[in-house]
Protein backbone atom coordinates (compact mmCIF):
# COMPACT_ATOMS: atom_id res chain seq x y z
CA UNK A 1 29.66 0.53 -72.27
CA UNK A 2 30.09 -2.86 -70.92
CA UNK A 3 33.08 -1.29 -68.49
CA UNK A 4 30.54 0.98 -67.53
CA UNK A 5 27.93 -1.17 -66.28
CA UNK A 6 30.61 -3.42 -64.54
CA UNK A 7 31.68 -0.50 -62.48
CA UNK A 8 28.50 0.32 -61.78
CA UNK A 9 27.79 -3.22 -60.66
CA UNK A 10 30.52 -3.18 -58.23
CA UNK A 11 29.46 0.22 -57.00
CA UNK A 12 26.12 -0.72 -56.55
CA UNK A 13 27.51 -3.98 -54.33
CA UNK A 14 29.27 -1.92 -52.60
CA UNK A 15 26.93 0.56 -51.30
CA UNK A 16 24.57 -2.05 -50.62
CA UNK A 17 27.54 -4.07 -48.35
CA UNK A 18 28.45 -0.54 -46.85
CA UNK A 19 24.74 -0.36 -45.92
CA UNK A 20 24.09 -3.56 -44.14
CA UNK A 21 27.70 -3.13 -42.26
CA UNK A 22 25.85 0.33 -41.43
CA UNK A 23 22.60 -1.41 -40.48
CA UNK A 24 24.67 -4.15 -38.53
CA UNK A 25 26.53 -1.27 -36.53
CA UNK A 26 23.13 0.61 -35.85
CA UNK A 27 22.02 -2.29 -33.95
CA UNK A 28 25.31 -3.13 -32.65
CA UNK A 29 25.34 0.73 -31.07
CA UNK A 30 21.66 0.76 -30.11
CA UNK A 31 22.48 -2.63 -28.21
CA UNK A 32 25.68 -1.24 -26.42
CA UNK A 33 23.61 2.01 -25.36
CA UNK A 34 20.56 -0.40 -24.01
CA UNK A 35 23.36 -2.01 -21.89
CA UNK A 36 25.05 0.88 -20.87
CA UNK A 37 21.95 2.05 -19.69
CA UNK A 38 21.00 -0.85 -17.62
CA UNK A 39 24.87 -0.71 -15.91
CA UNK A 40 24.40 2.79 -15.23
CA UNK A 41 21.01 2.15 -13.25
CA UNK A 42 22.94 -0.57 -11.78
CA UNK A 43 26.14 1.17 -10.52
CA UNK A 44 23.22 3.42 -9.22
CA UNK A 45 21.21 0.69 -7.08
CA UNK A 46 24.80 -0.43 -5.81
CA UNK A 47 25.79 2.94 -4.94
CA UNK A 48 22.80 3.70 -3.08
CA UNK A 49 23.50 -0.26 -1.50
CA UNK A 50 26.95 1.59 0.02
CA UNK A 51 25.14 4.43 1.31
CA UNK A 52 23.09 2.09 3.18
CA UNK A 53 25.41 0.39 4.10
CA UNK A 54 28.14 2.65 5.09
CA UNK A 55 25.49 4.14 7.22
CA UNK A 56 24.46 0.78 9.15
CA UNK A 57 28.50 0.65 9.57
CA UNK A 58 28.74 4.11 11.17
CA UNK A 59 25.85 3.46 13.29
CA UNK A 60 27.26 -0.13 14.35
CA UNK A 61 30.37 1.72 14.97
CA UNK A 62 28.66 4.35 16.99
CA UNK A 63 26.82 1.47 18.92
CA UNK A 64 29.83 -0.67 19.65
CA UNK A 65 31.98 2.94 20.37
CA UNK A 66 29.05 3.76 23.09
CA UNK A 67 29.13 0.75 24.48
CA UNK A 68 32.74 0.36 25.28
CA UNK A 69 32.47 4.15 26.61
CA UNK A 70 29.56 2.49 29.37
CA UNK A 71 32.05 -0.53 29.80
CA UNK A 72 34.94 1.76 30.92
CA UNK A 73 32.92 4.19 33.21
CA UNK A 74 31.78 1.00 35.12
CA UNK A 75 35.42 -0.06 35.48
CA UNK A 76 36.11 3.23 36.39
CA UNK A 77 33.86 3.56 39.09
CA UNK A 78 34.38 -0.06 40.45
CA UNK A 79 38.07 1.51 40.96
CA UNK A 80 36.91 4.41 42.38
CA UNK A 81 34.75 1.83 44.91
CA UNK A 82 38.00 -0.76 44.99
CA UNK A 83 40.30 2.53 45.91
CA UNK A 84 37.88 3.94 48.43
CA UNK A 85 37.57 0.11 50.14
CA UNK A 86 41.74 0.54 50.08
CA UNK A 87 41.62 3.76 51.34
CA UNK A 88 39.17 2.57 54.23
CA UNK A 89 41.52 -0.43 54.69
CA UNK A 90 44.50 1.59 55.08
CA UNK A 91 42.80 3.80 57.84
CA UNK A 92 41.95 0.94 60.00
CA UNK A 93 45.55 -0.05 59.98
CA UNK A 94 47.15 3.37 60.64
CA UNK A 95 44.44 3.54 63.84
């Protein structure tokens, strides 16, 4: 009888330690899964932050792109006016 009730003594402890590890990892999991769920709405902001981002880049791009297009027609035609000057220059001579 007494082996009895020491057995159930130590089964008693250790359901009861089982229990609170149980408990413990309950909280341990619900705090993990509050975190993960405040980096997920983070990688989210930050993603959106890229978007942005990227497009202000493109845009940039686009801006600098257009600019450097405007750039090379006005060296293009101040050839086209330097040439034409030449051209003029040359005439006088051959006359």
């Amino acid at each position: 009888m007494q082996e009895i009730k020491l057995l159930s003594d130590e089964l008693i402890e250790k359901v009861n330690k089982i229990a609170s590890r149980f408990d413990d990892l309950e909280a341990e999991n619900k705090q993990l899964k509050e975190q993960n769920k405040a980096l997920k709405e983070k990688i989210e902001n930050l993603k959106g932050k890229v978007g942005e981002q990227a497009s202000q880049l493109a845009t940039e791009k686009l801006a600098e792109l257009i600019k450097q297009q405007g750039k090379q027609t006005e060296v293009k035609l101040k050839i086209n006016e330097l040439v034409k000057k030449i051209d003029a220059c040359i005439k006088m001579l051959n006359d």
